[in-house]
Protein backbone atom coordinates (compact mmCIF):
# COMPACT_ATOMS: atom_id res chain seq x y z
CA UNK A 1 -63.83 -26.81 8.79
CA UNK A 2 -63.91 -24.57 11.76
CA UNK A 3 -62.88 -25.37 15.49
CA UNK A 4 -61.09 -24.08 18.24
CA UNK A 5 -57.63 -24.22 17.17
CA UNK A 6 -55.97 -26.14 20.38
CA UNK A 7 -52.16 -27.37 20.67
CA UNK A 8 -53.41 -31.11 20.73
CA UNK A 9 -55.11 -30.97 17.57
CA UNK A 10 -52.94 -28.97 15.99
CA UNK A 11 -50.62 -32.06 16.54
CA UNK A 12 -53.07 -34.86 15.95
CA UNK A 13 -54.97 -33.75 12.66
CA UNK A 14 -54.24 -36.18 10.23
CA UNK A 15 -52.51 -35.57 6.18
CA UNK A 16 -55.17 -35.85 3.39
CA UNK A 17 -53.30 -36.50 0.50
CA UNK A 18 -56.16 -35.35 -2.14
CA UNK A 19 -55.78 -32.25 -0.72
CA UNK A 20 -55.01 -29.35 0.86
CA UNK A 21 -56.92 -29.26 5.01
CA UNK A 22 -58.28 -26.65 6.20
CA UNK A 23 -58.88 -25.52 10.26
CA UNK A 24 -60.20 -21.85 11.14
CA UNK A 25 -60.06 -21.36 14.57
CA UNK A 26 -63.44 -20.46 16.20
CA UNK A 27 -61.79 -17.64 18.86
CA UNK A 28 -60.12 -15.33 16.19
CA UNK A 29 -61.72 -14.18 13.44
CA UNK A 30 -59.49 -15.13 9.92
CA UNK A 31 -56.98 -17.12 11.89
CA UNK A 32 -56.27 -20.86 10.41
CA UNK A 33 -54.23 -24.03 10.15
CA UNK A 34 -53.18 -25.40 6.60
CA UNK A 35 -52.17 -28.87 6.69
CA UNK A 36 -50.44 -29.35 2.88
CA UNK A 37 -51.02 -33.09 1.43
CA UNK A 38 -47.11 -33.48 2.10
CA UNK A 39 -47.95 -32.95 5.89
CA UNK A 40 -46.16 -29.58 6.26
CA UNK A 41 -48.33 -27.45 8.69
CA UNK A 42 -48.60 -23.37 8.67
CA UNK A 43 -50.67 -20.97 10.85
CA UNK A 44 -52.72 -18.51 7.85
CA UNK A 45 -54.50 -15.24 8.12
CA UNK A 46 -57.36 -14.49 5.75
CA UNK A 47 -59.41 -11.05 5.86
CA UNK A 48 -60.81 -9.19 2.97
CA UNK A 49 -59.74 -5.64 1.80
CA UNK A 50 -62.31 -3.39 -1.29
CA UNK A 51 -64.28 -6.53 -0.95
CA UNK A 52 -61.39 -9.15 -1.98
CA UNK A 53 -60.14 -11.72 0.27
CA UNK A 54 -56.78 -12.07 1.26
CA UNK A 55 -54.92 -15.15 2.77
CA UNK A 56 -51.12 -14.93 4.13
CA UNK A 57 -49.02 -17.25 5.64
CA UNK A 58 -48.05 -16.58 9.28
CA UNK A 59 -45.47 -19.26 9.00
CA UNK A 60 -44.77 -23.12 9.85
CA UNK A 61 -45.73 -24.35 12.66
CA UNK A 62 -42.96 -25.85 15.26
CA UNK A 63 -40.73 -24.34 17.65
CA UNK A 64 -39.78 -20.84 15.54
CA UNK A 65 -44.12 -20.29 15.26
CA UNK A 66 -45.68 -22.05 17.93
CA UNK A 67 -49.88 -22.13 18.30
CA UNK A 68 -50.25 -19.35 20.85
CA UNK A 69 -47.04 -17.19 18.98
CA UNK A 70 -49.65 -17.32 15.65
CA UNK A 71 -52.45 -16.48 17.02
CA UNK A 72 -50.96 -13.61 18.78
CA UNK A 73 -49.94 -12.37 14.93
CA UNK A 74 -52.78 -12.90 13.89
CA UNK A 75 -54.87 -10.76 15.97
CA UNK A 76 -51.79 -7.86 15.52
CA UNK A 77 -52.74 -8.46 11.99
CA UNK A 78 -56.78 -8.44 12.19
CA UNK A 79 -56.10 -4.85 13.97
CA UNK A 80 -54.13 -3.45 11.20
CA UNK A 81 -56.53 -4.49 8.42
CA UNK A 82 -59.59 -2.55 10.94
CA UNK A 83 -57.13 -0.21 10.60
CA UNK A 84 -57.14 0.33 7.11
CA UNK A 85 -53.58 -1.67 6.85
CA UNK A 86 -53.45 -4.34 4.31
CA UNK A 87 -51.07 -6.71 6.13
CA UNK A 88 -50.35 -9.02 2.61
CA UNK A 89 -49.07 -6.44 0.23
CA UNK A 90 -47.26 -4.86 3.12
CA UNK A 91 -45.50 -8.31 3.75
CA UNK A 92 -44.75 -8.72 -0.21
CA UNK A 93 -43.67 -5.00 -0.19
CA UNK A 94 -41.22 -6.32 2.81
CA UNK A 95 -39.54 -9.08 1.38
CA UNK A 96 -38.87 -7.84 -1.67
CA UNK A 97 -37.07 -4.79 -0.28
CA UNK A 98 -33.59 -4.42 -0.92
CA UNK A 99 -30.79 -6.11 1.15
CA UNK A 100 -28.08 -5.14 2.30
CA UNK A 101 -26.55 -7.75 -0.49
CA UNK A 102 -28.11 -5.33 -3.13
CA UNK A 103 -27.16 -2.11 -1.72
CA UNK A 104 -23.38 -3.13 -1.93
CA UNK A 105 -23.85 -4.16 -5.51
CA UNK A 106 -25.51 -0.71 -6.73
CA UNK A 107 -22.74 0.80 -4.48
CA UNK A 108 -19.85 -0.50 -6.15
CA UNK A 109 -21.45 -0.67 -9.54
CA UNK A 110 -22.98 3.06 -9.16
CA UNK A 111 -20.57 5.20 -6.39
CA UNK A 112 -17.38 3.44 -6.34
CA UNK A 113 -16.89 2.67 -10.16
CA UNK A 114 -16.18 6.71 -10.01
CA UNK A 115 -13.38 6.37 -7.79
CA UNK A 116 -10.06 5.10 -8.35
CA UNK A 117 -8.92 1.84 -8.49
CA UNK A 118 -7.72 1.27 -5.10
CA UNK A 119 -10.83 3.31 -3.83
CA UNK A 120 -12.74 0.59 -5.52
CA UNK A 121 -10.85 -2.56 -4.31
CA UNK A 122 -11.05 -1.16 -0.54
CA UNK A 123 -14.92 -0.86 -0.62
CA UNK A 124 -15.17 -4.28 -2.15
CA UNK A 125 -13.07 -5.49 0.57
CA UNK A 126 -14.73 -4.11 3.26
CA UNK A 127 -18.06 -5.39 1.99
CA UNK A 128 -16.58 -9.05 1.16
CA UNK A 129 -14.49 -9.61 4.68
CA UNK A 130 -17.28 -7.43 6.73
CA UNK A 131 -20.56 -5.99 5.69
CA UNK A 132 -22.01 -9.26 3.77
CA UNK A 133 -21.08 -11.90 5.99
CA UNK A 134 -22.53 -10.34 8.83
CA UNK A 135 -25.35 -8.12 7.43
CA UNK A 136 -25.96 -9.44 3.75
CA UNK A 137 -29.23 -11.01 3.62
CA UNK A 138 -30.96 -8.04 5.65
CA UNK A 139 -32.89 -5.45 4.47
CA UNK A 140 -31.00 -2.06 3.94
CA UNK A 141 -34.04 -0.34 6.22
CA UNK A 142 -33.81 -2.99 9.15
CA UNK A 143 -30.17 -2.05 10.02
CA UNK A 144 -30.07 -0.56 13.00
CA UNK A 145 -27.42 1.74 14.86
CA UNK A 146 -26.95 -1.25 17.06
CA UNK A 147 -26.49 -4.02 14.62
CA UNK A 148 -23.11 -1.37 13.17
CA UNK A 149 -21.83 -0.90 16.55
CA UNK A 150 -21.97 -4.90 16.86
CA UNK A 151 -19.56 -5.02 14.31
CA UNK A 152 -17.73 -2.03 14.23
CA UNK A 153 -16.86 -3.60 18.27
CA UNK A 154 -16.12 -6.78 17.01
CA UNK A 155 -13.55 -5.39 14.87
CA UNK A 156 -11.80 -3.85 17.62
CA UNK A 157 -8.29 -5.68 17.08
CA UNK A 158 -8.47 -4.25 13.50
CA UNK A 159 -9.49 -0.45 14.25
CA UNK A 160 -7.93 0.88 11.31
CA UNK A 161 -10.28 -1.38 8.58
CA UNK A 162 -13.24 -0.89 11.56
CA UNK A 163 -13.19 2.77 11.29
CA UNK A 164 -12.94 2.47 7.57
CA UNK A 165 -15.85 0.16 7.41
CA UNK A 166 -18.23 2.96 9.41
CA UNK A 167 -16.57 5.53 6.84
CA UNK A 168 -18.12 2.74 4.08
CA UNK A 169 -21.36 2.45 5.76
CA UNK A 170 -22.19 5.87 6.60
CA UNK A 171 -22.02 6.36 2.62
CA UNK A 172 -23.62 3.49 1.50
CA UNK A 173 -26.41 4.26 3.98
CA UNK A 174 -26.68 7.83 3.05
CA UNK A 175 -26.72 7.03 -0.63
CA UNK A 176 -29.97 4.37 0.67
CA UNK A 177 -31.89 7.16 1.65
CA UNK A 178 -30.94 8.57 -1.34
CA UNK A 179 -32.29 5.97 -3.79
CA UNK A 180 -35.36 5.55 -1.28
CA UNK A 181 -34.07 2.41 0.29
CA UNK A 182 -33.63 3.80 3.68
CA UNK A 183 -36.51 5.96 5.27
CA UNK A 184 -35.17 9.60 5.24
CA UNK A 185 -36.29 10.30 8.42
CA UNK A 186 -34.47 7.70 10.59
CA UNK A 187 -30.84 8.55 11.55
CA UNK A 188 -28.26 7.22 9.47
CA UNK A 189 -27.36 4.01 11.63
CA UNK A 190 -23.20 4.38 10.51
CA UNK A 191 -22.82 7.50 12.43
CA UNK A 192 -23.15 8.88 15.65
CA UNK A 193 -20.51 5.76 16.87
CA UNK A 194 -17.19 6.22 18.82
CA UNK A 195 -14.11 5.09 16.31
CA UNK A 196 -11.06 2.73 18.06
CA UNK A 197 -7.87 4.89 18.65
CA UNK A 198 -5.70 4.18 15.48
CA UNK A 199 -1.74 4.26 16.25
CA UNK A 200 -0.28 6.61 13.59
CA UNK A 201 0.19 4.99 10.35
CA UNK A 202 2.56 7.58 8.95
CA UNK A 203 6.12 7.79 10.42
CA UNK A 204 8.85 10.08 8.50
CA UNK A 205 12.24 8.72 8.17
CA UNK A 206 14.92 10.68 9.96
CA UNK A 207 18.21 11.53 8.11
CA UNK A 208 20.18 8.71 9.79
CA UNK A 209 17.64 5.72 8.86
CA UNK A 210 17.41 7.52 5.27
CA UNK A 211 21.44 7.06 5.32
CA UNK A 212 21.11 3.50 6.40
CA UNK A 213 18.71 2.55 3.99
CA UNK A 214 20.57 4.56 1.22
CA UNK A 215 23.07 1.99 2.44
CA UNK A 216 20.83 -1.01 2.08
CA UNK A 217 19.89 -0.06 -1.11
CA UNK A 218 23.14 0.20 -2.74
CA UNK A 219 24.05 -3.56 -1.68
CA UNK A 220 21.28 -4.75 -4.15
CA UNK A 221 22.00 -6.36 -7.07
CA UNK A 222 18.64 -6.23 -8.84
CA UNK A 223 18.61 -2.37 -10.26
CA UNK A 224 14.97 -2.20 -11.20
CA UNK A 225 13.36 -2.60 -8.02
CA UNK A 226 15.86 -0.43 -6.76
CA UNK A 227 15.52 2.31 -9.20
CA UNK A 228 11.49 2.21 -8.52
CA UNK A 229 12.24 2.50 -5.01
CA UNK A 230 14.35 5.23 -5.26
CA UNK A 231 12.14 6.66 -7.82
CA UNK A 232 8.96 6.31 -4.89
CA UNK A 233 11.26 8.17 -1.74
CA UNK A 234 11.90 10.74 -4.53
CA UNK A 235 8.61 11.57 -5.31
CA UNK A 236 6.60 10.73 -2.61
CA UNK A 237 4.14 8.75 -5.27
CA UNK A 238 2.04 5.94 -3.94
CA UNK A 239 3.91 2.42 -4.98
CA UNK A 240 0.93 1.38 -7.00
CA UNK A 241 1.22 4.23 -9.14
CA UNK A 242 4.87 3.98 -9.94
CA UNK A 243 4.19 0.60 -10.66
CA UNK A 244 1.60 0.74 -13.00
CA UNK A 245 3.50 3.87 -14.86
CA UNK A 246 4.01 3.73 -18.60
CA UNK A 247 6.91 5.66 -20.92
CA UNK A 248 4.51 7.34 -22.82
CA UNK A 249 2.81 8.94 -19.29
CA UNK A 250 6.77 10.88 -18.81
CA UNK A 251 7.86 13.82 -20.68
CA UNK A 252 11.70 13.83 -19.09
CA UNK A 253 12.03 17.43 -20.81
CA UNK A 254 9.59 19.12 -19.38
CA UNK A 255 10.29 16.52 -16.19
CA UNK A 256 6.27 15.78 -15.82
CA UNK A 257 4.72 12.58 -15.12
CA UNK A 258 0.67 12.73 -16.27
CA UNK A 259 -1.17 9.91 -13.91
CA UNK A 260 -4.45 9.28 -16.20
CA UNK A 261 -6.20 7.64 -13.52
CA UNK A 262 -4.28 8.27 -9.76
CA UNK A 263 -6.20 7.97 -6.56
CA UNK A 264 -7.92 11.86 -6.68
CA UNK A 265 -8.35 11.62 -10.58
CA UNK A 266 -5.74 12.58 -12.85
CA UNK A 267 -2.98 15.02 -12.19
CA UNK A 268 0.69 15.44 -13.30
CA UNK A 269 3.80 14.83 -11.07
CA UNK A 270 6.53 17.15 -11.30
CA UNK A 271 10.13 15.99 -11.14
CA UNK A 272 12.39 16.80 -9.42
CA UNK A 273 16.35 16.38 -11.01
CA UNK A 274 17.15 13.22 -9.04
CA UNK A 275 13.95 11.51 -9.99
CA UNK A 276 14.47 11.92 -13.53
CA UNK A 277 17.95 10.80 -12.84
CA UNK A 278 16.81 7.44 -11.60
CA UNK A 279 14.53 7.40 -14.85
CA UNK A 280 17.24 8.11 -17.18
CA UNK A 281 19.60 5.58 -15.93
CA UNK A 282 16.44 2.85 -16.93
CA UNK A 283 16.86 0.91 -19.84
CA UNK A 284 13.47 0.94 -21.58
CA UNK A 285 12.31 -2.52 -22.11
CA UNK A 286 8.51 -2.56 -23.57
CA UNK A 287 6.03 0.27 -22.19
CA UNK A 288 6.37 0.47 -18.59
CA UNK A 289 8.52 2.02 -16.41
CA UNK A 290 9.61 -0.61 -14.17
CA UNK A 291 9.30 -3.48 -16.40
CA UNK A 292 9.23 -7.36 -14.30
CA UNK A 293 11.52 -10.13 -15.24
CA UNK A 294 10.75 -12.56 -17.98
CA UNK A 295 11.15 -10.50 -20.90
CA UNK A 296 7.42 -10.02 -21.39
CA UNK A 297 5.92 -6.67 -21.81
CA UNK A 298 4.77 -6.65 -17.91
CA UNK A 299 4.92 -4.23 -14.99
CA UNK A 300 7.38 -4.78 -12.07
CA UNK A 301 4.38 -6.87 -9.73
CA UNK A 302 5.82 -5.62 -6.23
CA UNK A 303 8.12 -3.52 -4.10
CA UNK A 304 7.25 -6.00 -0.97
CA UNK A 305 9.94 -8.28 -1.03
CA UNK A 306 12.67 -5.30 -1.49
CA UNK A 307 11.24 -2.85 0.80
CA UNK A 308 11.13 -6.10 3.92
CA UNK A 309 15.10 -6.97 3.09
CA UNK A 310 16.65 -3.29 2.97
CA UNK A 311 14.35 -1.92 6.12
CA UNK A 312 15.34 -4.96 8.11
CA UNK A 313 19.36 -3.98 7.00
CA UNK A 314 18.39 -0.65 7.49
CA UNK A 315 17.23 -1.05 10.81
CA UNK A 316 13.97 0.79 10.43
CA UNK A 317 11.10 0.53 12.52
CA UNK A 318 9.26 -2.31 12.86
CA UNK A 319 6.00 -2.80 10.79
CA UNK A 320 6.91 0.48 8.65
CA UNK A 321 5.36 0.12 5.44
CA UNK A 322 6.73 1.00 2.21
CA UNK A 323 3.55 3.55 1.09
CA UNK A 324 3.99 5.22 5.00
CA UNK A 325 7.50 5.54 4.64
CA UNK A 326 7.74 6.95 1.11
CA UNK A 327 4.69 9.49 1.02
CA UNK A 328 4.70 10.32 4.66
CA UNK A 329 8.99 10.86 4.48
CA UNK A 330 8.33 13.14 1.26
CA UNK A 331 5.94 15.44 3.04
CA UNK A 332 7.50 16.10 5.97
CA UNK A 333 10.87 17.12 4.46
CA UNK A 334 8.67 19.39 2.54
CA UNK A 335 7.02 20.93 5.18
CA UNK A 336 10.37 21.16 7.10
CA UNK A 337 12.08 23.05 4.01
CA UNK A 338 9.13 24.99 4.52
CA UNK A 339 7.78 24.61 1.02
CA UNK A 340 3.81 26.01 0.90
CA UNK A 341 0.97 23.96 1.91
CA UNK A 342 -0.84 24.45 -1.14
CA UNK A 343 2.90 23.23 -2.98
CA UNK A 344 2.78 20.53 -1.24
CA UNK A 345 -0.65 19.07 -1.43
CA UNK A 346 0.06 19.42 -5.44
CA UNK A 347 3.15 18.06 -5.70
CA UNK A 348 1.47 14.89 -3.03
CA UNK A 349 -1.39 14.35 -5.33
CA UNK A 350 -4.04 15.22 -2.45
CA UNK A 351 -7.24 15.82 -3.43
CA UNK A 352 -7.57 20.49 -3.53
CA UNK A 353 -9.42 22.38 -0.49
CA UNK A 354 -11.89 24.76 -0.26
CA UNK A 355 -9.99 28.04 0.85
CA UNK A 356 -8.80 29.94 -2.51
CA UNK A 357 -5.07 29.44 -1.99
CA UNK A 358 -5.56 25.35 -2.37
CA UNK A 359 -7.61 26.11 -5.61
CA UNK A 360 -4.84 28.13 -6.95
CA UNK A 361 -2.86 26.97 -9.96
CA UNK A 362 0.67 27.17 -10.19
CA UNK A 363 2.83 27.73 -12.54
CA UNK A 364 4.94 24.79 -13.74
CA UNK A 365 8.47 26.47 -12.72
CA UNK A 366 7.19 26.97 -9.20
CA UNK A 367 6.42 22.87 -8.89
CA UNK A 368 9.64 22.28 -10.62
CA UNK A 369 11.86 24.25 -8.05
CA UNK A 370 9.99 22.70 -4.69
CA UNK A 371 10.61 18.96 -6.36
CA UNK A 372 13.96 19.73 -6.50
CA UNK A 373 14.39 20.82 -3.74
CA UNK A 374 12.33 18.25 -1.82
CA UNK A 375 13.89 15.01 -3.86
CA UNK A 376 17.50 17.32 -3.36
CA UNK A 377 17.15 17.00 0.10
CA UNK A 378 15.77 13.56 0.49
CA UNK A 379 18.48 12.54 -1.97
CA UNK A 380 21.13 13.56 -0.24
CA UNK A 381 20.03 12.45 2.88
CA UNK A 382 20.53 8.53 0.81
CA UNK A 383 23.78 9.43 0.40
CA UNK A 384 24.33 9.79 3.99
CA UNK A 385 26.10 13.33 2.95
CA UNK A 386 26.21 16.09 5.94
CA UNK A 387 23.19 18.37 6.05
CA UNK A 388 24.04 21.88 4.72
CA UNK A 389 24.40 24.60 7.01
CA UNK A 390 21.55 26.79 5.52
CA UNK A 391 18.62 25.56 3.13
CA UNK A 392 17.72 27.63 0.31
CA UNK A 393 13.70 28.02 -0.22
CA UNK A 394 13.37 29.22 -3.72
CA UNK A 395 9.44 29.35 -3.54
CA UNK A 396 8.57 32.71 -4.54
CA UNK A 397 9.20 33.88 -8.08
């Protein structure tokens, strides 16, 4: 049936329930209404490609497609088939591009499952809270620069996780081009943006609030937490890692810690005395370090609850966390008892650097000496003792 395709009989034409009705419109060539026996009405498109014909849907008809909004597509679309376009297999190639859902699964299944646990647990994070709700169902090669900076602003309370989440995308969008799921020759839509001031994260603890909280810590009754604690300012490890540690990881000898799987891979902590000194006062109950309550054979869960109740005695500032205070505390005594950069990033657990002198290995005795006299320092400073009147630097053998 052919006629000119008008708004009032688009909305009058009547249901045949045998089948399937058919109206081409007179005034664009391939341009149709489909009436379905169950009533439901879509503008089509049918042209012919090698000699085959071709029929698409443009869509249902109502307020998202309206008559005039069709036949406007459809005329787009009889240009690109005089073109040499084939507008069908384009719009199955389209929808059956990836999403944004499927680039975060080959991302964490793929990139992140290389990185360390925590690595891992961020990214997922950032996709669950962030990415996915907002971006999920479209395709990795729509995103635009705009549709970030949407959500990288709308994050602006949060800067710190906003930046991150740019850091995230700028990867996962540069692996896309990678894989051939994002055109290489558009701009990579994560970068290029202005990141929200962060306030410093990091804030060393001076030698009074180390006394106080030596203090606070001595009041507790509980000696495990404590003693893992302790063992964290001593070491400047990350809490996770000194939770998850294991008796058969420390050689108390050779005063070595091996961390099979830390943050940058695995490396080896070096002890210093009073670190092994906390460890040797443990009694060893079942294979981890700091073993929880309970009697089962299960890590210590968390240093939260501790670390809240001895900096609020302690009087430390507000909102310090636990991982700032230990890691960021450890390297700046080192850098103040001017131990080596390259000492320090190595006995830190940072990832090496390109210049030759990061790359360099030491030798055990040299690590040995700067953790003891980094946890020396730090320990003494928990003891509230007086700060000697000259510091010895025993960093060149």
């Amino acid at each position: 049936m052919k006629a000119k395709l008008t708004k009032r009989l688009v909305d009058r034409i009547e249901t045949d329930p045998a089948r399937d009705v058919l109206v081409w419109d007179t005034g664009v060539s391939g341009f149709g209404l489909r009436v379905s026996r169950g009533g439901v009405k879509s503008y089509v498109f049918q042209y012919k490609i090698h000699g085959r014909a071709r029929r698409m849907t443009l869509g249902e008809h109502g307020r998202a497609l309206t008559l005039d909004a069709a036949r406007k597509l459809a005329v787009t679309r009889r240009l690109a088939v005089q073109a040499g376009g084939d507008p069908a297999t384009e719009a199955e190639t389209a929808a059956a591009a990836p999403t944004v859902r499927d680039l975060a699964a080959r991302y964490l299944e793929e990139h992140a499952s290389k990185r360390s646990a925590s690595t891992r647990r961020a990214a997922e994070m950032l996709f669950r809270l962030y990415l996915l709700p907002s971006l999920g169902s479209r395709k990795v090669g729509a995103v635009t620069w705009n549709d970030l900076d949407a959500l990288h602003r709308k994050l602006a309370h949060a800067p710190y996780q906003a930046n991150r989440l740019l850091s995230l995308a700028s990867k996962a969008w540069g692996l896309a081009a990678r894989w051939g799921w994002f055109p290489r020759d558009l701009p990579n839509p994560a970068r290029g943006h202005d990141r929200h001031p962060e306030q410093s994260r990091g804030r060393a603890l001076d030698g009074m609030q180390l006394a106080r909280l030596g203090a606070a810590l001595d009041l507790e009754r509980d000696g495990t937490p404590v003693a893992a604690l302790r063992f964290c300012l001593l070491t400047g490890c990350r809490p996770g890692e000194a939770l998850a540690a294991r008796w058969e990881d420390i050689d108390l000898a050779a005063r070595v810690w091996r961390l099979p799987a830390a943050k940058t891979g695995p490396r080896a902590v070096h002890l210093g005395t009073p670190a092994v000194e906390v460890l040797s006062g443990l009694t060893r109950c079942g294979s981890w370090l700091f073993s929880g309550r309970g009697g089962a054979d299960a890590p210590l869960s968390s240093l939260r609850a501790l670390w809240e109740r001895v900096a609020s005695r302690a009087e430390l500032p507000e909102g310090l966390r636990l991982y700032d205070a230990t890691r960021h505390t450890f390297a700046t005594t080192a850098a103040e008892l001017e131990v080596p950069r390259d000492v320090r990033k190595l006995l830190m657990g940072h990832a090496a650097g390109q210049e030759a002198h990061d790359r360099y290995v030491h030798a055990t005795a040299v690590l040995l000496r700067a953790a003891d006299l980094v946890a020396g320092e730090l320990a003494r400073a928990l003891r509230g003792e007086e700060e000697p009147s000259a510091k010895v630097l025993p960093m060149r053998a």
